[in-house]
Protein backbone atom coordinates (compact mmCIF):
# COMPACT_ATOMS: atom_id res chain seq x y z
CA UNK A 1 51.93 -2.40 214.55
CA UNK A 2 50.97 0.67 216.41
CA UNK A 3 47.88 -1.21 218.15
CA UNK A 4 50.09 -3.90 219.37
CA UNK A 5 51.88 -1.59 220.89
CA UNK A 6 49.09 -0.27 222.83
CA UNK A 7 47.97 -3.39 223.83
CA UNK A 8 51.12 -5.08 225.63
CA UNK A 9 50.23 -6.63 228.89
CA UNK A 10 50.89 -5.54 232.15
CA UNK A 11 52.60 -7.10 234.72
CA UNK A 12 48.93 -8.33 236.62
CA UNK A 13 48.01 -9.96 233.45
CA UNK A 14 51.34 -11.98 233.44
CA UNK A 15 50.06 -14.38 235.84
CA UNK A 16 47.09 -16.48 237.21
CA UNK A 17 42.90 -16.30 235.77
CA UNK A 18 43.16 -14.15 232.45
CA UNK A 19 39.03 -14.80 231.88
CA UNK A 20 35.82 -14.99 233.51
CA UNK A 21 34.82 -15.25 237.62
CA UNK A 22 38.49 -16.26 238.40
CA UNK A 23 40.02 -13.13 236.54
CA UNK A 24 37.54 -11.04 238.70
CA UNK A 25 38.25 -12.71 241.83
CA UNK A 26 42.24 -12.23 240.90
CA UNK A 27 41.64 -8.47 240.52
CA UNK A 28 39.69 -7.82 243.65
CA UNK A 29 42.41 -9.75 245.60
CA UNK A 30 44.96 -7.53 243.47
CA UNK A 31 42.79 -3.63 244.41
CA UNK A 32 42.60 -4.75 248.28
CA UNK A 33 46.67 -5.73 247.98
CA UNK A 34 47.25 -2.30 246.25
CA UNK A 35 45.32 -0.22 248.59
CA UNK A 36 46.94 -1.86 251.30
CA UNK A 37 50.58 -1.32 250.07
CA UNK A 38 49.44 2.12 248.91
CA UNK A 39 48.48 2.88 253.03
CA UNK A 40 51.84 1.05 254.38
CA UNK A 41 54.15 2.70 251.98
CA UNK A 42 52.73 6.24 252.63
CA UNK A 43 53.83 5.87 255.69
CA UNK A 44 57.27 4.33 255.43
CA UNK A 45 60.47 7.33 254.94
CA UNK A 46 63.41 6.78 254.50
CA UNK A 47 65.80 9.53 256.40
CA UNK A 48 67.14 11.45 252.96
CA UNK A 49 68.66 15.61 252.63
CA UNK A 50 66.87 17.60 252.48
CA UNK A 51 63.75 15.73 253.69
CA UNK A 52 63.06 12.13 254.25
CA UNK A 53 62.38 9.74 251.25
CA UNK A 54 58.58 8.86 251.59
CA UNK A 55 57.79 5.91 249.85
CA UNK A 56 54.29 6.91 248.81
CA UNK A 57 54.71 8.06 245.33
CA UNK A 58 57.24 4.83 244.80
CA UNK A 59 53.95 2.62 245.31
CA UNK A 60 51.67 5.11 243.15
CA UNK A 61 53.96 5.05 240.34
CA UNK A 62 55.20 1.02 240.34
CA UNK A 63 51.67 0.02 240.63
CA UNK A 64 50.04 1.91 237.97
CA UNK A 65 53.18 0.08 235.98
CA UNK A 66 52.40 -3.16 236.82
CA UNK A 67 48.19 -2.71 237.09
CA UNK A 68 47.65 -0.96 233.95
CA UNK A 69 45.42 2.19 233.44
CA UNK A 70 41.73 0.35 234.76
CA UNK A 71 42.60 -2.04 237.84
CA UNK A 72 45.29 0.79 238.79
CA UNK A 73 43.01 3.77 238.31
CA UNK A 74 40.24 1.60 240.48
CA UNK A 75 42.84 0.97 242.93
CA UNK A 76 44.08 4.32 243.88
CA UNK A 77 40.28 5.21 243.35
CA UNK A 78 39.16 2.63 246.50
CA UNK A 79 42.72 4.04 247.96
CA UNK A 80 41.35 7.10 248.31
CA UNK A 81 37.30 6.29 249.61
CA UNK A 82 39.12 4.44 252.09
CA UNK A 83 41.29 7.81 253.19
CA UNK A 84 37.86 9.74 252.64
CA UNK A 85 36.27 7.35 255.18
CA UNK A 86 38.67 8.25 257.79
CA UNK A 87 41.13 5.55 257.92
CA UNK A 88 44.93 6.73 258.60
CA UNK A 89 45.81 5.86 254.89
CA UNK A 90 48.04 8.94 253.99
CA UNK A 91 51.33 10.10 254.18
CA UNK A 92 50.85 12.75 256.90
CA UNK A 93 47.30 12.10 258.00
CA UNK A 94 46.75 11.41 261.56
CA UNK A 95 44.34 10.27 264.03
CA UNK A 96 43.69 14.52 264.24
CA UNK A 97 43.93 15.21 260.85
CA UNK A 98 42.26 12.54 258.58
CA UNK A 99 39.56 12.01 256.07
CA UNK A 100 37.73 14.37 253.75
CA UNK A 101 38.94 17.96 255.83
CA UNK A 102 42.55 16.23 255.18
CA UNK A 103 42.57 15.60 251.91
CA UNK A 104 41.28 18.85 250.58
CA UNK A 105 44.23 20.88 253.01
CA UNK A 106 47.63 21.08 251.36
CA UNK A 107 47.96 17.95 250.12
CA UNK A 108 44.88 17.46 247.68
CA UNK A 109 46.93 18.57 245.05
CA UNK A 110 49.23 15.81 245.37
CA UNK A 111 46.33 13.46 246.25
CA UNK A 112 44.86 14.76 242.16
CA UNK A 113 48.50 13.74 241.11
CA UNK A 114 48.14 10.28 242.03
CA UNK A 115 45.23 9.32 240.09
CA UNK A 116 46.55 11.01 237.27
CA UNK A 117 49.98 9.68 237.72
CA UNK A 118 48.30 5.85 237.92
CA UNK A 119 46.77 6.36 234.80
CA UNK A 120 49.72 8.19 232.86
CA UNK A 121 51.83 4.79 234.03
CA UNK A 122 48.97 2.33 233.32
CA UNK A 123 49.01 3.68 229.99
CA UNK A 124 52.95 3.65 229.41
CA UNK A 125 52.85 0.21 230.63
CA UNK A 126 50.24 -0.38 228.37
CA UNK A 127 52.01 0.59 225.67
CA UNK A 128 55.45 -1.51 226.11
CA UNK A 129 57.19 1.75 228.20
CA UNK A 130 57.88 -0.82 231.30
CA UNK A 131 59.70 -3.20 229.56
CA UNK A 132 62.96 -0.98 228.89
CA UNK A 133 64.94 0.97 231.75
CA UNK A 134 64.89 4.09 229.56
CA UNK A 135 61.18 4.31 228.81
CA UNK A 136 60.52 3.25 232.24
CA UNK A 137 62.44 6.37 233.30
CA UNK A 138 60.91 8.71 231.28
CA UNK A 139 57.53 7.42 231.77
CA UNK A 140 57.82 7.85 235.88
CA UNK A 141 59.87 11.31 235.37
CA UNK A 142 56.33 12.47 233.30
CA UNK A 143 53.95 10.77 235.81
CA UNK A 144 55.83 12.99 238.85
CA UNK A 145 55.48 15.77 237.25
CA UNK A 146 52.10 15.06 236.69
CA UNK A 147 51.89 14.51 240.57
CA UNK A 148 53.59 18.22 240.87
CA UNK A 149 51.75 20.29 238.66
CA UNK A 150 48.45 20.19 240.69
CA UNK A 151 50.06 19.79 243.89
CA UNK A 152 52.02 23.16 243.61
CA UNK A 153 49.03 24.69 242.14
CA UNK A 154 46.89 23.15 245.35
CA UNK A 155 49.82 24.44 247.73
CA UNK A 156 49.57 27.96 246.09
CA UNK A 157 45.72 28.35 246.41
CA UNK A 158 45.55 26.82 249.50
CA UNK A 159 48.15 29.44 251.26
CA UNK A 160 48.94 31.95 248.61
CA UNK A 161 51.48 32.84 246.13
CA UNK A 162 53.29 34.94 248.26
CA UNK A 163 54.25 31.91 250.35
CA UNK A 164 57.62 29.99 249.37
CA UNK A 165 55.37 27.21 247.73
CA UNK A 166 57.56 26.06 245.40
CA UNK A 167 60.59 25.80 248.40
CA UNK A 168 57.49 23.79 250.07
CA UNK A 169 55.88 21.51 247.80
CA UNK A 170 58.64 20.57 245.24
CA UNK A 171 62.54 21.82 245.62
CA UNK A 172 63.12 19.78 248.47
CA UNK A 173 61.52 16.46 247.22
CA UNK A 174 63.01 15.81 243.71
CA UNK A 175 66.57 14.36 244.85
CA UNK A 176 64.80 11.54 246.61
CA UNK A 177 62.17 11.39 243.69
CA UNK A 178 65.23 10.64 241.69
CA UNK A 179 66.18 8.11 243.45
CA UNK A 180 62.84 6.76 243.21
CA UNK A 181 62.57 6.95 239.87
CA UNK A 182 65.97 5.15 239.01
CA UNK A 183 64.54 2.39 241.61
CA UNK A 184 61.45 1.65 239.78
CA UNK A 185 62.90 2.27 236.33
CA UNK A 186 65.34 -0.64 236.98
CA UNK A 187 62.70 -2.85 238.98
CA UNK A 188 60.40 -3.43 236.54
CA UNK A 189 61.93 -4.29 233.10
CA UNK A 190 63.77 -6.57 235.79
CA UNK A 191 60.64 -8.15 236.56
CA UNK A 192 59.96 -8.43 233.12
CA UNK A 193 63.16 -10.54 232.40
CA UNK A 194 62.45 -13.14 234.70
CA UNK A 195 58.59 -13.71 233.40
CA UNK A 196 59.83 -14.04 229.74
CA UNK A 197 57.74 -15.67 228.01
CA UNK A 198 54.36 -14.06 230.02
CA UNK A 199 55.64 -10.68 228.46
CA UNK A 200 53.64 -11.27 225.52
């Protein structure tokens, strides 16, 4: 019982190739659509108090649900070459601030929390978390803070702890990280529910 659990499908197995050169041709197509909604949605915010919604961590966390722990960890992993290379993938980055010298500034904390926080919800989804509102919840409430943790600490070595780092990196963002979280909580047990039978 306890290894089915940990082997429940994901939402990109639900559909289309499940073996051989057409499952591999499915997942390429599905890293190059992640990356790309990964770069779009970093850069969409929604106006929010105290600071705008970004929609960044929304597309971290739902597709580390729906990829699983590999394809989502390889996804955020060609996410981030491509940021590395110098393409204007990130939230803030800019055509004067981009690539490598960005993403060890401030925000390479937070840029550590997303890999981690792909694989923490790969492996929830894994394990039947996405199929129920509640575990879906607390699944993405442990994934943020697992995008916090090293983000704060980043902040704090990065400018010092006499700074205001925590009114900096983290007071400000968790009402619209709420709201994020209640989103994606609801969204993908949804999803679920209209696959049915797939959800094996």
């Amino acid at each position: 019982m306890a290894h089915a659990l940990t082997t429940r499908n994901v939402l990109a197995e639900a559909f289309g190739p499940t073996e051989g050169t057409a499952k591999l041709a499915k997942q390429a197509v599905l890293v190059l659509v992640g990356v790309l909604a990964l770069a779009i949605m970093a850069k969409i915010k929604i106006p929010m108090w105290p600071v705008a919604i970004s929609m960044g961590t929304f597309a971290v966390l739902t597709i580390g649900a729906a990829y699983g722990p590999k394809l989502g960890l390889t996804t955020i992993i060609a996410y981030m070459i491509v940021g590395a290379l110098g393409f204007d993938v990130f939230q803030n980055s800019s055509a004067e601030a981009f690539g490598w010298s960005y993403m060890i500034g401030g925000t390479g904390g937070y840029l550590v929390g997303y890999v981690l926080a792909i694989g923490v919800m790969g492996m929830a989804a894994r394990a039947g978390w996405d199929r129920t509102w509640g575990k879906m919840a607390l699944a993405m409430l442990i994934a943020n803070a697992v995008i916090y943790i090293p983000g704060v600490l980043w902040l704090g070595q990065v400018y010092g702890w006499d700074q205001p780092i925590l009114n900096w990196g983290l007071w400000p963002f968790l009402i619209g990280d709420g709201l994020k979280l209640v989103a994606a909580a609801i969204m993908v047990p949804a999803i679920w529910k209209m696959i049915g039978s797939a959800r094996a």
